[in-house]
C-alpha atoms as a PDB file:
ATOM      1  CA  UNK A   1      74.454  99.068 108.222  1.00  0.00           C
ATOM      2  CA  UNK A   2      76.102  99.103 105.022  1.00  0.00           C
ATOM      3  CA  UNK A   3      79.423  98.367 105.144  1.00  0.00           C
ATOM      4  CA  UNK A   4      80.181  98.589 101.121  1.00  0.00           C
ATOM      5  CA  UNK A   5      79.107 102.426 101.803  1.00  0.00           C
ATOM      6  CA  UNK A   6      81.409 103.237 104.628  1.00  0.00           C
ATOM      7  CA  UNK A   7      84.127 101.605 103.293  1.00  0.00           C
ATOM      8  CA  UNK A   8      83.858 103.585  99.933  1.00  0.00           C
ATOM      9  CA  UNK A   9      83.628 106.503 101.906  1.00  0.00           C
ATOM     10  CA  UNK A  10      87.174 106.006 103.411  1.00  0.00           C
ATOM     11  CA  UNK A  11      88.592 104.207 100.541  1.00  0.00           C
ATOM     12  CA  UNK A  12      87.662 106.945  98.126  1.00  0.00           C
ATOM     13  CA  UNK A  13      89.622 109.203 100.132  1.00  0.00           C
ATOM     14  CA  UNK A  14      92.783 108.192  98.273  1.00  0.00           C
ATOM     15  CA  UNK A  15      91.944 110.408  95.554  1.00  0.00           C
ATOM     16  CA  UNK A  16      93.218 114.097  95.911  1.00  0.00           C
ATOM     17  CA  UNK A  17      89.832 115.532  94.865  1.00  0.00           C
ATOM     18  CA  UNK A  18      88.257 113.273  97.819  1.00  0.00           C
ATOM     19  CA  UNK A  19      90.938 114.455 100.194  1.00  0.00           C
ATOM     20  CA  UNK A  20      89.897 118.022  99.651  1.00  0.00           C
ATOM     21  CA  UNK A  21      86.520 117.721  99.996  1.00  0.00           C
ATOM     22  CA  UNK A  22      86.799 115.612 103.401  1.00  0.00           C
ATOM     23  CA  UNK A  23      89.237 118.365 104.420  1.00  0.00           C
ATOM     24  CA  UNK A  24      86.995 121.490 103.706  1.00  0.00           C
ATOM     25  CA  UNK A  25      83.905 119.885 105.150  1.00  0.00           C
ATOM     26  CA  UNK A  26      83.692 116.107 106.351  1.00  0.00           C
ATOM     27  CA  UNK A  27      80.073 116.211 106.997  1.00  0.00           C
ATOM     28  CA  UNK A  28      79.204 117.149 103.339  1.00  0.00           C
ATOM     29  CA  UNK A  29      82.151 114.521 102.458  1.00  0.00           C
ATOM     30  CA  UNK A  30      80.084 112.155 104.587  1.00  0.00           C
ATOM     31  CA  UNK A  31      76.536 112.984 103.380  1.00  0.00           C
ATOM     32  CA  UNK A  32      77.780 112.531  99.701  1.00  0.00           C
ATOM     33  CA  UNK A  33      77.718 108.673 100.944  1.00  0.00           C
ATOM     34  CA  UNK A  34      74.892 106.210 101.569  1.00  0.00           C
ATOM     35  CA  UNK A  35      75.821 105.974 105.870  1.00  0.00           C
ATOM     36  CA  UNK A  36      73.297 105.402 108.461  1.00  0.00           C
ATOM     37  CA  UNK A  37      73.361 108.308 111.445  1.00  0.00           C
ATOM     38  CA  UNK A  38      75.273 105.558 113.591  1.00  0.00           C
ATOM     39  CA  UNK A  39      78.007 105.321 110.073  1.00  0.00           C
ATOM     40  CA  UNK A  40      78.282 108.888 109.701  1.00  0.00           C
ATOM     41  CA  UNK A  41      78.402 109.472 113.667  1.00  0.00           C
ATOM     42  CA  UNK A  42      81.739 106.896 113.672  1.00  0.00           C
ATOM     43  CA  UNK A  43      82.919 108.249 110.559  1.00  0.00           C
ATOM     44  CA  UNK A  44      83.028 111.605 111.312  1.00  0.00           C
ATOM     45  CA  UNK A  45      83.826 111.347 115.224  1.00  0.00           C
ATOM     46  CA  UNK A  46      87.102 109.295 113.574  1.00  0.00           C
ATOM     47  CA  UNK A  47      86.214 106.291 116.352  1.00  0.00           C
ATOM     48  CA  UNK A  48      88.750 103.837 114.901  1.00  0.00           C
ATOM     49  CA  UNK A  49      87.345 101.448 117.211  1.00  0.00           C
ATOM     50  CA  UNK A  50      83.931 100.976 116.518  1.00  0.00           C
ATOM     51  CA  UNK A  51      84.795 101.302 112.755  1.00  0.00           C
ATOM     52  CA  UNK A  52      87.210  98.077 113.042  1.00  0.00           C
ATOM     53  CA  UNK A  53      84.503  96.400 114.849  1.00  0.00           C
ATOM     54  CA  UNK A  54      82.091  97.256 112.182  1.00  0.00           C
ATOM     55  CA  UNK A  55      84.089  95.404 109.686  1.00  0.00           C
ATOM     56  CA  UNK A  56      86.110  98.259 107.991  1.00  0.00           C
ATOM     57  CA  UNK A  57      89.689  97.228 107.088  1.00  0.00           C
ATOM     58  CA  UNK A  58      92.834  98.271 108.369  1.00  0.00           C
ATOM     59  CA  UNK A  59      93.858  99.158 104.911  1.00  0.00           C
ATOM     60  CA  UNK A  60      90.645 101.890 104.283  1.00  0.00           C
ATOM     61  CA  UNK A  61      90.925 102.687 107.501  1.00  0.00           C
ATOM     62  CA  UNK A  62      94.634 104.441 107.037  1.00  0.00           C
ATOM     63  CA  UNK A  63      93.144 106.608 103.820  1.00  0.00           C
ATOM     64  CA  UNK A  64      90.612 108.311 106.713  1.00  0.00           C
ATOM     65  CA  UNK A  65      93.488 108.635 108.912  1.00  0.00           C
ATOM     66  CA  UNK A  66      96.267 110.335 106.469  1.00  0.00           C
ATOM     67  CA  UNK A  67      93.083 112.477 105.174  1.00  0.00           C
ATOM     68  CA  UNK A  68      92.723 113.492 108.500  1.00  0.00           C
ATOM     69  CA  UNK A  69      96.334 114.159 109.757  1.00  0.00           C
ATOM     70  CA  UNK A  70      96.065 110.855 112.472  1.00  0.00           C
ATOM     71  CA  UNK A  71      99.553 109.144 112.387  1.00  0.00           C
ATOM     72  CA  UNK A  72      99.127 105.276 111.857  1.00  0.00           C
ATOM     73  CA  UNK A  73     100.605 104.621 115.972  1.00  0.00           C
ATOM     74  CA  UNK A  74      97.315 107.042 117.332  1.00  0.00           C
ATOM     75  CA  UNK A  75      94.789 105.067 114.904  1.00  0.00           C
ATOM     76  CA  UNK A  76      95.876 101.630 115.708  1.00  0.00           C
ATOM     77  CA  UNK A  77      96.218 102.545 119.390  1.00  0.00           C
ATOM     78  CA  UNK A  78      93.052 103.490 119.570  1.00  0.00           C
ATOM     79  CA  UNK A  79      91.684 100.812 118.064  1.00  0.00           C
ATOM     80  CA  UNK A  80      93.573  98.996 121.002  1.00  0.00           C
ATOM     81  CA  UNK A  81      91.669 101.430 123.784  1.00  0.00           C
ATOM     82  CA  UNK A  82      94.896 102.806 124.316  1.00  0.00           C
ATOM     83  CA  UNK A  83      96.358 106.470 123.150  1.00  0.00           C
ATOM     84  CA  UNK A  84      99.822 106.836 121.510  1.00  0.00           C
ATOM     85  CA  UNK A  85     101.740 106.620 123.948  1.00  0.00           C
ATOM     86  CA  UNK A  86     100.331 103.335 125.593  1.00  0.00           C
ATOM     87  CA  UNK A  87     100.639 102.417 122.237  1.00  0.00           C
ATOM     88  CA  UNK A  88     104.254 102.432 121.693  1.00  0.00           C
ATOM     89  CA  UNK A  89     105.045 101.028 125.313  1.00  0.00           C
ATOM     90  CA  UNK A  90     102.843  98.175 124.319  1.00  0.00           C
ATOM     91  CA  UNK A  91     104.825  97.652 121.226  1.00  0.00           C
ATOM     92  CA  UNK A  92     108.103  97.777 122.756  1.00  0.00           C
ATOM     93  CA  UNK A  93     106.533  95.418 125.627  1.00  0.00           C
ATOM     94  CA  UNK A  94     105.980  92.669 122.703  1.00  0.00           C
ATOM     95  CA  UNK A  95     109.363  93.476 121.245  1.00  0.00           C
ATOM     96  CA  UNK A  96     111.170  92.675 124.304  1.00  0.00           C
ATOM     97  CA  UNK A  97     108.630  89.580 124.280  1.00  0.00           C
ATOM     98  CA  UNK A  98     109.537  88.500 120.899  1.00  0.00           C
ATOM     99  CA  UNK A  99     113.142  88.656 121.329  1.00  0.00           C
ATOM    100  CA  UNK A 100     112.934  86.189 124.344  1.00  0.00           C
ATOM    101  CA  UNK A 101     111.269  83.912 122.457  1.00  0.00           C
ATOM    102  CA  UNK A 102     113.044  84.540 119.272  1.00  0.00           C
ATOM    103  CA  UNK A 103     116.743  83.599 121.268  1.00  0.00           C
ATOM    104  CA  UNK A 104     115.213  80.797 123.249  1.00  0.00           C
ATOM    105  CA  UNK A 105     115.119  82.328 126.443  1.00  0.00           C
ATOM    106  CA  UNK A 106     111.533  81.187 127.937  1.00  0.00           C
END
């Protein structure tokens, strides 16, 4: 696995020209880059997952996403197992966690 290559792939995407390219046709985007079949499978199948567990970064991870129209609460949900709307509940589960701790009431 090369990690360097699948991380260009999405980081590269912040470029207009990139964006474009991925848009009109993601799997000659994705053969334009070094991947494996299992790198270009993730890549193009947008499993947020499996590419966080590969070692790609949040922060490449959210050029793929904007590229491909996947708001930032679906992408990190998934990468929780969970869709958007588990998503949110979850986050306004630890928000109503926080505050308790926050004001001293455990």
């Amino acid at each position: 696995m090369s990690l360097y290559e699948l991380s260009r792939a999405c980081y590269e995407l912040r470029d207009e020209t990139q964006r474009q390219q991925y848009r009109s046709n993601p799997e000659a985007y994705a053969a334009a880059y070094n991947l494996t079949e299992r790198e270009r499978g993730m890549f193009l199948k947008l499993d947020w997952r499996t590419l966080a567990e590969n070692g790609v970064s949040i922060y490449v991870l959210t050029k793929l996403g904007a590229t491909a129209n996947v708001e930032f609460l679906e992408l990190e949900g998934a990468m929780r197992n969970m869709n958007k709307k588990q998503f949110v509940e979850f986050l306004g589960e630890q928000a109503k966690e926080n505050r308790r701790f926050a004001l001293g009431m455990d």
